[in-house]
Protein backbone atom coordinates (compact mmCIF):
# COMPACT_ATOMS: atom_id res chain seq x y z
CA UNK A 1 -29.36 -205.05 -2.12
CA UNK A 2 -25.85 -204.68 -1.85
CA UNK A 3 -23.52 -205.59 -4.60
CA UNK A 4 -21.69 -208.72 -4.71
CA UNK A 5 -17.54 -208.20 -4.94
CA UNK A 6 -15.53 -208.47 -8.31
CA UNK A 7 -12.55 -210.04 -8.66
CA UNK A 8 -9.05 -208.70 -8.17
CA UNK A 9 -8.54 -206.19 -10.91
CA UNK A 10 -5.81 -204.00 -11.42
CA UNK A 11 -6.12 -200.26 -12.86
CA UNK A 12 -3.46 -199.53 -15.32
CA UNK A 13 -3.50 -195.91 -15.40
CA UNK A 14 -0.40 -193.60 -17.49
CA UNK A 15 0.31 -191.77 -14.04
CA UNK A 16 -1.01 -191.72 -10.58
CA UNK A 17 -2.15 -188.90 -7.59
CA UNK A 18 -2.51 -190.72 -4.66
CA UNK A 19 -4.47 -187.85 -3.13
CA UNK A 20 -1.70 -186.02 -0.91
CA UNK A 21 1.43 -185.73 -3.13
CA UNK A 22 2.44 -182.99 -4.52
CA UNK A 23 2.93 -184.44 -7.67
CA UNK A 24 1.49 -187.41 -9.71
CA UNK A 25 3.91 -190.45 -10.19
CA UNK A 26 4.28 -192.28 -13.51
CA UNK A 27 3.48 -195.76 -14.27
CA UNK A 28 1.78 -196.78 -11.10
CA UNK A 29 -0.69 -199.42 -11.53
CA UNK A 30 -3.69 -200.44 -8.44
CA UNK A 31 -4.62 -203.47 -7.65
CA UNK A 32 -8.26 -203.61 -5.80
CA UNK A 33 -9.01 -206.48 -4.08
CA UNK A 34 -13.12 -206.76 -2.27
CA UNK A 35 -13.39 -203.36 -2.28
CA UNK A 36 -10.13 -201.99 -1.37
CA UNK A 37 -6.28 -201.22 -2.74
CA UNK A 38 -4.39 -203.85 -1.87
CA UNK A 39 -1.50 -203.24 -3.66
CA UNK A 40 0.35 -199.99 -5.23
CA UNK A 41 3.53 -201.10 -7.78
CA UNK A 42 5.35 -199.70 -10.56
CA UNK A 43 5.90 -202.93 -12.35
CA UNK A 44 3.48 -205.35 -11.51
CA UNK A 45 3.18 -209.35 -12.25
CA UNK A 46 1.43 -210.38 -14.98
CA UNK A 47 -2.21 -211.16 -13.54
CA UNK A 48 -3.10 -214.69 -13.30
CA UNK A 49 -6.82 -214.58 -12.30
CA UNK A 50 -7.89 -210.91 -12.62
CA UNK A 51 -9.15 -208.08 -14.46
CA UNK A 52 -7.07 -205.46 -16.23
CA UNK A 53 -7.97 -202.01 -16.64
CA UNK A 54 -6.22 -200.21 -19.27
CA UNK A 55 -6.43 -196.68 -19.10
CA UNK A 56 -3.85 -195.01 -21.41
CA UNK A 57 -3.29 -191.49 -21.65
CA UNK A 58 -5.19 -191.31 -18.00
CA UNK A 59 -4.34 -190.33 -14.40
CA UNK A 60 -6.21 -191.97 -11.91
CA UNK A 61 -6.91 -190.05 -8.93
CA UNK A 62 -9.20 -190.62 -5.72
CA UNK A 63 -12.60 -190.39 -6.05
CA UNK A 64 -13.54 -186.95 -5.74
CA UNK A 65 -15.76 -185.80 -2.53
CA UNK A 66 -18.13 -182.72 -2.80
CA UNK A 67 -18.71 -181.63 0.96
CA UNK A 68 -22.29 -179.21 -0.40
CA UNK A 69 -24.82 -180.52 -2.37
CA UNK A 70 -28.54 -180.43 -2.62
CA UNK A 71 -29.67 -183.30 -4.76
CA UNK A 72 -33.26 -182.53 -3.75
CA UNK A 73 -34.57 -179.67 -6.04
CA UNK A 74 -35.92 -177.33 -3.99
CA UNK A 75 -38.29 -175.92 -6.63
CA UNK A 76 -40.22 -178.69 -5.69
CA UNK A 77 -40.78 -178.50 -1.85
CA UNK A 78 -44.47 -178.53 -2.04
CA UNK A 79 -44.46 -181.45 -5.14
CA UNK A 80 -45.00 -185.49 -3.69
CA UNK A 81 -42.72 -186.66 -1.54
CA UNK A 82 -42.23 -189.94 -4.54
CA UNK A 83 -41.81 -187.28 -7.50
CA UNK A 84 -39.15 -184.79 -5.56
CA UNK A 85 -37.12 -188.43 -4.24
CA UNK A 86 -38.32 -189.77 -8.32
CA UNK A 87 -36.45 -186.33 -9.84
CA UNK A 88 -32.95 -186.93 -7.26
CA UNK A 89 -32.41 -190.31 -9.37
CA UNK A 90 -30.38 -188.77 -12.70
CA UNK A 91 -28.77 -186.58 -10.48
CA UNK A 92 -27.17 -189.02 -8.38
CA UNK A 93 -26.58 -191.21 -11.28
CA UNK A 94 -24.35 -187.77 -13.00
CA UNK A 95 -22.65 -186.76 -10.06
CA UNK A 96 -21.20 -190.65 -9.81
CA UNK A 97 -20.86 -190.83 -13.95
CA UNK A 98 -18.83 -187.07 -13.02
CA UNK A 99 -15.96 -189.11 -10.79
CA UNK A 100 -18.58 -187.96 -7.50
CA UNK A 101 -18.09 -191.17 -5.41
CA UNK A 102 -19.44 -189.38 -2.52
CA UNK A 103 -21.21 -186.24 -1.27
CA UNK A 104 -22.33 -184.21 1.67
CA UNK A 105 -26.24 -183.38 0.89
CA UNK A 106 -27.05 -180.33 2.96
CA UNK A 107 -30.48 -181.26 3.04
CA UNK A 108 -33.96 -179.16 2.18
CA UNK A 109 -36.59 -177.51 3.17
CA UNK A 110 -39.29 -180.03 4.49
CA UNK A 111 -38.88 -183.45 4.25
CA UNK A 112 -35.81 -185.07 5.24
CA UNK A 113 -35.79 -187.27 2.02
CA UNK A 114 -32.39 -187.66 1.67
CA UNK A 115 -32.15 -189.67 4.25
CA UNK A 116 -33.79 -192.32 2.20
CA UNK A 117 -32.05 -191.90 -1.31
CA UNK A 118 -28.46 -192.42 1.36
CA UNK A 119 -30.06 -195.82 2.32
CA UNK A 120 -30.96 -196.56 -1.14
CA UNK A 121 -27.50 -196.07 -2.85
CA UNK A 122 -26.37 -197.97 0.17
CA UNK A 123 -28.37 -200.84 -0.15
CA UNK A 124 -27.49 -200.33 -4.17
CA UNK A 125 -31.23 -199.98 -5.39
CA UNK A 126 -29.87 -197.26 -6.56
CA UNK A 127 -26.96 -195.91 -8.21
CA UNK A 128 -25.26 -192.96 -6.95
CA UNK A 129 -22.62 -191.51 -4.45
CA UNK A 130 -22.49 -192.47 -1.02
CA UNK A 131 -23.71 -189.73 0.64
CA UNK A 132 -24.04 -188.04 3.94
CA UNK A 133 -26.42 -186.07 4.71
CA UNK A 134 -27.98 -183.18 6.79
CA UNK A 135 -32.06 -183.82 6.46
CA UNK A 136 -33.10 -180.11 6.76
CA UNK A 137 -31.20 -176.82 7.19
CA UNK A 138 -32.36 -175.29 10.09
CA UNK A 139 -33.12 -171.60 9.75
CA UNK A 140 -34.95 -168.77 11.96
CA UNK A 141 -38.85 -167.66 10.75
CA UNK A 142 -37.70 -165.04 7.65
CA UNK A 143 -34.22 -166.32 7.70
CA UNK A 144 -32.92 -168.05 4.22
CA UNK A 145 -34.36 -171.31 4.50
CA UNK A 146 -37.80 -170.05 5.57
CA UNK A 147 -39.02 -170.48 2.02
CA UNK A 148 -42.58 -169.17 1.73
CA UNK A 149 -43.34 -166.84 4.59
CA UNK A 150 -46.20 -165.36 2.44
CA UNK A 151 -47.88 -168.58 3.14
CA UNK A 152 -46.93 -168.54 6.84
CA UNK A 153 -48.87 -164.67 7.42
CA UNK A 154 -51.80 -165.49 5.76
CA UNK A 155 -52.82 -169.17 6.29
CA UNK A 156 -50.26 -170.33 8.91
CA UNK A 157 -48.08 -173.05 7.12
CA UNK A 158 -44.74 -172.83 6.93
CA UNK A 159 -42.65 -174.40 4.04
CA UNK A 160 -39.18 -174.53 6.32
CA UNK A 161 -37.22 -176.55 9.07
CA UNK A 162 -37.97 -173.29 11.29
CA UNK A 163 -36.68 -172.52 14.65
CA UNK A 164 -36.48 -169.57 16.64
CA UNK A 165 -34.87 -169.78 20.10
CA UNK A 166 -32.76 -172.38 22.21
CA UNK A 167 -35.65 -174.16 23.48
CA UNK A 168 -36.98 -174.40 19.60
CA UNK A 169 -33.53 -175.19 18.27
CA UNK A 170 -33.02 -178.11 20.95
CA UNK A 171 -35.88 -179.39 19.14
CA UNK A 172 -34.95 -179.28 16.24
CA UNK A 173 -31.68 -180.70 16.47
CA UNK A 174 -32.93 -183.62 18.15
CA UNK A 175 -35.44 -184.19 15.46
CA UNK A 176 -33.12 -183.71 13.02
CA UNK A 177 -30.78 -186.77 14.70
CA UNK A 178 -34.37 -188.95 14.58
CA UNK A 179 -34.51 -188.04 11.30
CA UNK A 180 -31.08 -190.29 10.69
CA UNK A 181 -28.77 -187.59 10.37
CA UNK A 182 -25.01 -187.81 9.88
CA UNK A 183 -24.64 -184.12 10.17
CA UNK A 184 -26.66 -180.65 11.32
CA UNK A 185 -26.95 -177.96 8.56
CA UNK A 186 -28.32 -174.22 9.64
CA UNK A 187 -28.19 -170.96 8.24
CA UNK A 188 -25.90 -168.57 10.28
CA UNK A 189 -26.74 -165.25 7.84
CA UNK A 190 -29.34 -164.58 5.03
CA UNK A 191 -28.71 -165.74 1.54
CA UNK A 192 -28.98 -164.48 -1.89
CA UNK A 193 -32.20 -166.22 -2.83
CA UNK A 194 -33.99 -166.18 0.56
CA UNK A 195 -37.72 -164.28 -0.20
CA UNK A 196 -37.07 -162.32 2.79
CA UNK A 197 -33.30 -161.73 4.40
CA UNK A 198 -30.39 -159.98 2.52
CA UNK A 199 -27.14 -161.77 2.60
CA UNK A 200 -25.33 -159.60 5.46
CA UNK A 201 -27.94 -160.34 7.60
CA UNK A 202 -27.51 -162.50 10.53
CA UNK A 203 -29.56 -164.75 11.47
CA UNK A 204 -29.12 -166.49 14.73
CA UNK A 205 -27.52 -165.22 18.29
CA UNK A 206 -25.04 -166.22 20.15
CA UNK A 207 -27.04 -168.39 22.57
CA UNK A 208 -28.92 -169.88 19.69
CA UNK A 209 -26.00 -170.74 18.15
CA UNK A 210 -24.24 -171.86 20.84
CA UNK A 211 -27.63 -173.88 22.32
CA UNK A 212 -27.97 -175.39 18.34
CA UNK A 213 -24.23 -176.97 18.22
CA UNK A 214 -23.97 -177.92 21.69
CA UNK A 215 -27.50 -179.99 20.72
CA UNK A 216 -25.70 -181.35 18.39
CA UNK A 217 -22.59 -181.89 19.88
CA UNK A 218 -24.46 -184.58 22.61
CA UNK A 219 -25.40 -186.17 19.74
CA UNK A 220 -22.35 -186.94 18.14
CA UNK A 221 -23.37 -184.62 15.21
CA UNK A 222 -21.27 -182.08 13.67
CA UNK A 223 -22.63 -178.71 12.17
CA UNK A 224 -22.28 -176.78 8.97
CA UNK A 225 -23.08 -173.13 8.89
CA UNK A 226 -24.00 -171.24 5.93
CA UNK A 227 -22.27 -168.21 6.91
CA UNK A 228 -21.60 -165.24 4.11
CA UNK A 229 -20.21 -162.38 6.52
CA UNK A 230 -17.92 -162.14 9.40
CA UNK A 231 -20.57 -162.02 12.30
CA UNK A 232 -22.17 -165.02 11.29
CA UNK A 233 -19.20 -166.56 10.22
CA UNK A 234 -17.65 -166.06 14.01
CA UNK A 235 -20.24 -166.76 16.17
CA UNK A 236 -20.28 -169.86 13.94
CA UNK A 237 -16.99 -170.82 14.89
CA UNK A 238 -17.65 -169.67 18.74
CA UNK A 239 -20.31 -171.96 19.25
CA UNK A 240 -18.05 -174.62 17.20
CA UNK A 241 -19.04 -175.84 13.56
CA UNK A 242 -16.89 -178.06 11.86
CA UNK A 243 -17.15 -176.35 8.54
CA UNK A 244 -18.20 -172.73 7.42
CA UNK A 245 -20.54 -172.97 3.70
CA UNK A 246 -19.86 -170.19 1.43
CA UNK A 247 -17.96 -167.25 3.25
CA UNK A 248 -18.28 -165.47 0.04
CA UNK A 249 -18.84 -161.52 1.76
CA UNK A 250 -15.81 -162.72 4.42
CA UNK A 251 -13.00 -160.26 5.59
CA UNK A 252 -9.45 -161.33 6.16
CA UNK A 253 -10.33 -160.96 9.70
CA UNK A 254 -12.81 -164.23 9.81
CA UNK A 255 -9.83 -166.18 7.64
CA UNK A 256 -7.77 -165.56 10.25
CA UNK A 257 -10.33 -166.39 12.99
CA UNK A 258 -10.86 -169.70 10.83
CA UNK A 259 -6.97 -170.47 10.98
CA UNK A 260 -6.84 -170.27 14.72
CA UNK A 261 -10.04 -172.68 15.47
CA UNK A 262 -9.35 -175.11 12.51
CA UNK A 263 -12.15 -174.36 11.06
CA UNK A 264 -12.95 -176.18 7.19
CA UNK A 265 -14.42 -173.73 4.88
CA UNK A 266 -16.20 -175.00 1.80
CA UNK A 267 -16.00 -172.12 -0.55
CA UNK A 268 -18.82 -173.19 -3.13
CA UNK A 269 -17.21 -170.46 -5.51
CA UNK A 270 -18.42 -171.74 -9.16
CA UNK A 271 -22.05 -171.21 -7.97
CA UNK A 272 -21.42 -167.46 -7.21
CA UNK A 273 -19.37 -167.21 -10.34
CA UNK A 274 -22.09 -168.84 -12.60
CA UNK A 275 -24.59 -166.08 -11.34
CA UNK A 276 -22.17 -163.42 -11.37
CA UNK A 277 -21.47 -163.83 -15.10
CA UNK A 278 -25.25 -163.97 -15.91
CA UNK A 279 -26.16 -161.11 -14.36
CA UNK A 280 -27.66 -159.50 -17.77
CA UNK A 281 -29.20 -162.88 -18.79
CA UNK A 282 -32.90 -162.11 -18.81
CA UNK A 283 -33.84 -165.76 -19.42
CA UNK A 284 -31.88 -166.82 -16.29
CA UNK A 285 -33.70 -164.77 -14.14
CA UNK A 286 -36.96 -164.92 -15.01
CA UNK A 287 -36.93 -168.42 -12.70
CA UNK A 288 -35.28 -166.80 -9.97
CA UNK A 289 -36.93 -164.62 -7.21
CA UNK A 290 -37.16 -160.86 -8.07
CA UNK A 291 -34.90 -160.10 -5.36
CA UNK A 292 -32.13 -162.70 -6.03
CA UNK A 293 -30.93 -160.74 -9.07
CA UNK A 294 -30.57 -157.67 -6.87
CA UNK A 295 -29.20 -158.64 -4.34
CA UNK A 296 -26.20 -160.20 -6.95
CA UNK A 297 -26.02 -156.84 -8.47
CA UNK A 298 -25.47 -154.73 -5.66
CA UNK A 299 -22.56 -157.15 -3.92
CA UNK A 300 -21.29 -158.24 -7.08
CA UNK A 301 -18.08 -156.09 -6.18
CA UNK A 302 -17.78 -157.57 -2.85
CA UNK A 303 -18.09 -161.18 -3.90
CA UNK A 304 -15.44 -160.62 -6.81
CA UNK A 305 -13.03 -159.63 -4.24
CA UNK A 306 -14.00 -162.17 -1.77
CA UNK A 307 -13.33 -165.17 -4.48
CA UNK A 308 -9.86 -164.41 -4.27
CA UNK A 309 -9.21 -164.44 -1.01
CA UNK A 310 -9.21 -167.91 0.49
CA UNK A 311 -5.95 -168.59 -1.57
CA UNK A 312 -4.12 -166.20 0.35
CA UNK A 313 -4.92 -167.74 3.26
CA UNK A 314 -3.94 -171.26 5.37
CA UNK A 315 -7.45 -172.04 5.91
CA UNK A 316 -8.38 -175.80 5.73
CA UNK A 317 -10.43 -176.01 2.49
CA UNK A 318 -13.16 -178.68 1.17
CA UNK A 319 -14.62 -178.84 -1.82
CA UNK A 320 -18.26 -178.23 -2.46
CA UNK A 321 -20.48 -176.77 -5.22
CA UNK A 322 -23.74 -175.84 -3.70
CA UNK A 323 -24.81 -178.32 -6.73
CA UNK A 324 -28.85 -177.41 -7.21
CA UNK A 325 -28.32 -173.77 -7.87
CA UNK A 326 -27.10 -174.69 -11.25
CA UNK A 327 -26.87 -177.69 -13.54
CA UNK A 328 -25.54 -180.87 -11.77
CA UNK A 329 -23.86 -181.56 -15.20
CA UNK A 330 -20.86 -178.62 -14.49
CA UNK A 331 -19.83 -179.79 -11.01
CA UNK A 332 -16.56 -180.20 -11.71
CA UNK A 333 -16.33 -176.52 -13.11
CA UNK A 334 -15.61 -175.68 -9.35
CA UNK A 335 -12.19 -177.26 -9.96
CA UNK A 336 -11.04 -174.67 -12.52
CA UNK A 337 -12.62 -171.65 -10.79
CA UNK A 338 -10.78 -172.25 -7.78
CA UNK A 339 -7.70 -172.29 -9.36
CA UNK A 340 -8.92 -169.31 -11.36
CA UNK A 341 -8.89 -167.57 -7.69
CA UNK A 342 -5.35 -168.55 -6.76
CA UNK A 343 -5.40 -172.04 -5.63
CA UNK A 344 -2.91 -174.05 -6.93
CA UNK A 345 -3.73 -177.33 -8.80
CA UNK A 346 -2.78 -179.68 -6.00
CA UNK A 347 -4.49 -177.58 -3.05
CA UNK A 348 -7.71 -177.99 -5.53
CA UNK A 349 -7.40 -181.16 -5.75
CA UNK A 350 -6.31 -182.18 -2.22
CA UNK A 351 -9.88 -179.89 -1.54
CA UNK A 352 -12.17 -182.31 -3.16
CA UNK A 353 -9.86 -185.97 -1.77
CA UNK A 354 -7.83 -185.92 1.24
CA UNK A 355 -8.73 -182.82 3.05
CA UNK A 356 -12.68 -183.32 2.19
CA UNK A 357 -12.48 -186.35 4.11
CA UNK A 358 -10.83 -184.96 6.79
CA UNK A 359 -13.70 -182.79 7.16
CA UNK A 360 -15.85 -185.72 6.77
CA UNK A 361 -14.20 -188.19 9.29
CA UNK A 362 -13.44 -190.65 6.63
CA UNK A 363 -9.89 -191.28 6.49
CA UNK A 364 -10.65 -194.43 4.54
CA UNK A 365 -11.58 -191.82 1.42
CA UNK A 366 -10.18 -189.82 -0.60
CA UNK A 367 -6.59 -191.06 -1.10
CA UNK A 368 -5.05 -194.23 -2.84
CA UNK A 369 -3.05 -196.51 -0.32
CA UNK A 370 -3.14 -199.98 0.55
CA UNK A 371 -6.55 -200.49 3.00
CA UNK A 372 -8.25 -197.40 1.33
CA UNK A 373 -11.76 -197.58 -0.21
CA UNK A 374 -11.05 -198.10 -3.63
CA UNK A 375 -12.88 -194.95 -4.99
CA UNK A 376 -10.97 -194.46 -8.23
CA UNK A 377 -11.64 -192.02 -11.18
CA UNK A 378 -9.48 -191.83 -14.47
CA UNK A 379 -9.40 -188.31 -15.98
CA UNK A 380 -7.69 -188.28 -19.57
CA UNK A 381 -5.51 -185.85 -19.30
CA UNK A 382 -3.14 -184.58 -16.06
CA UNK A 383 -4.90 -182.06 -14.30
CA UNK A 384 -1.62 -181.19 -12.95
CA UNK A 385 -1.11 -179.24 -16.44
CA UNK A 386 -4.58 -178.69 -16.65
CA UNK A 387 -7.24 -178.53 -14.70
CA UNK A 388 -9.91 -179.01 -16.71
CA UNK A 389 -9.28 -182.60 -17.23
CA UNK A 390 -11.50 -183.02 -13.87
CA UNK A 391 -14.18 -182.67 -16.47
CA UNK A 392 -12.96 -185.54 -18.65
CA UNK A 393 -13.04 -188.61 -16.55
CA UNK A 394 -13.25 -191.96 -18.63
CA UNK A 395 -13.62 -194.42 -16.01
CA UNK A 396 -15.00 -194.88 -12.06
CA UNK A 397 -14.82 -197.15 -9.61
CA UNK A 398 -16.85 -197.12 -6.82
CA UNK A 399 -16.09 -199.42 -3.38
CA UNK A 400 -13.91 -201.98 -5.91
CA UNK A 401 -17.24 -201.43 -8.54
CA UNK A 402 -16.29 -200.17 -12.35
CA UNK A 403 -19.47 -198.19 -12.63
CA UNK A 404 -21.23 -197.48 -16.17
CA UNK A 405 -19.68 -194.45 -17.94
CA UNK A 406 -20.08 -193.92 -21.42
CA UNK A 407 -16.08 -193.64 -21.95
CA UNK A 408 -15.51 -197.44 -20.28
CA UNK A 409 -14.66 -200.72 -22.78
CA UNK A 410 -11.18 -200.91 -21.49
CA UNK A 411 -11.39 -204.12 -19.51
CA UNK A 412 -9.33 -206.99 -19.69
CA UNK A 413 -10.45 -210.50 -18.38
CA UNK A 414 -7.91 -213.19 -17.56
């Protein structure tokens, strides 16, 4: 059921980002008012009947948006539809407690059960990020998602949201949209832990491409492609995505073919970094498919060089984590390995705020302004000086909601 609203309360933070400045501003107190910011002011009246927030030694910053996450674990495909949907609920719950007040979910293998946990946080039987969600990624038979074509040869099931062909892919687009999907999500090369495809590989042709987003395109859906090289990543773009996943094996030349079509590119980088530098961790591994490990190994030099280059380029970038292939808990470890890799602070942060809703189509996220949703999250610290203080965050709102966080017994009532 949805929550009832709160009285006016104003935030009280030490400075504020307002989610496009290039700087934070001191002394700038919020006031929310049913669900919004209704007022931004550097010396506000002394509340009469409202909250106050104090949050000293704090910047308060938009909620932050991750465009690529799977809060389904994919482990369990073939486990009950109630214990996969049962196992989502402490994720959701972290990412939110993490200063996640909303997410992109690009979606599973089988069931589209995402689409219920989104109209479960919504109707707040559940806490968690808003979320939007692509049900299934759609993939060709042997291509990334296809996840157990051992079981397809020998007794004919496939574990998968497979499609081969326009007339297939037409299908499955428009099953996808019954499904209740805000966006389509399909594999446009092979991946690193697909049982069958190498990551160079690529997996869908032009036509199919172009038949898949033009599907989706009468539909008022937008598509993601995971994309790791440059053919998949521009046929992508030729049949028109909205946003390239990974781009981790990319050249300058598909940055630049990005740039010219406006392209969003949600980098993902901590989750190639967090395999990278466990590449002799046995223990790791052991839960991983055989080939996964080899494949890192042998384009380990390729995705080390490929990390660096989005920040030498203009290309619009969201933030996303690819959270699912490792702990939900170090999320916001994306923040300091993108500016590890050249991106300043504020392009970082503008990543996961402003310029992820752009992607998103929610210009009523991810900045701080009178009429915006008031998705607010207090880091202690100034991430400014250093980043790391994304991974400190003492307080959230959600939608005008203080939500439960350890840090929080800061409030004020008048």
């Amino acid at each position: 059921m949805p929550r009832t609203p709160h009285r006016d309360t104003w935030l009280r933070p030490d400075r504020l980002w307002d989610g496009s400045s290039e700087a934070p501003a001191d002394g700038v107190s919020v006031l929310v008012r049913d669900g919004r910011v209704a007022e931004m002011s550097a010396a506000p009246p002394l509340p009469v009947d409202a909250d106050v927030i104090g949050l000293p030694g704090c910047t308060l910053v938009p909620g932050f948006i991750d465009c690529h996450v799977h809060v389904l674990d994919e482990r369990l495909d073939t486990a009950p539809a109630a214990y996969q949907t049962l196992r989502a609920l402490p994720v959701l719950r972290g990412l939110l407690a993490a200063g996640f007040t909303t997410v992109r979910d690009l979606g599973g293998a089988d069931q589209p059960l995402n689409t219920a946990l989104r109209s479960a946080v919504h109707e707040g039987l559940v806490r968690g990020p808003r979320m939007l969600v692509a049900p299934n990624i759609l993939s060709p038979r042997g291509g990334h998602a296809d996840k157990s074509p051992a079981l397809a040869e020998r007794y004919g099931t496939e574990i998968g949201t497979v499609a081969d062909g326009p007339d297939e892919l037409r299908r499955a687009v428009r099953r996808q949209a019954r499904a209740g999907a805000d966006w389509i999500k399909f594999v446009g090369s092979g991946g690193f832990s697909s049982p069958v495809d190498k990551p160079d590989d690529t997996a869908y042709s032009q036509l199919e491409m172009d038949t898949l987003v033009s599907t989706a395109r009468d539909l008022h859906l937008p598509c993601a492609a995971h994309a790791f090289d440059d053919e998949s990543i521009t046929r992508a773009i030729r049949a028109g995505v909205r946003s390239i996943e990974h781009a981790c094996l990319a050249t300058p030349l598909a940055y630049a073919f990005m740039e010219e079509n406006g392209t969003y590119l949600v980098p993902t980088q901590y989750a190639q970094t967090y395999f990278l530098e466990r590449l002799d961790e046995d223990l790791l591994w052991a839960g991983q498919p055989p080939k996964m490990r080899r494949a890192y190994r042998h384009f380990a030099q390729d995705l080390e060089e490929g990390l660096r280059r989005p920040a030498r380029t203009d290309t619009k970038i969201a933030f996303g984590t690819d959270a699912g292939m490792f702990p939900y808990t170090e999320s916001w470890r994306e923040f300091p390995t993108l500016v590890a890799n050249g991106l300043s602070p504020v392009r970082a942060l503008r990543a996961a705020t402003s310029t992820a809703a752009e992607l998103l189509d929610r210009p009523e996220l991810g900045r701080i302004a009178p009429g915006t949703t008031a998705d607010l999250v207090a880091l202690r610290g100034d991430p400014f000086q250093d980043i790391n203080a994304t991974g400190r965050v003492s307080y959230v709102m959600q939608g005008g909601h203080s939500c439960p966080h350890p840090a929080q017994n800061n409030t004020v009532r008048r």
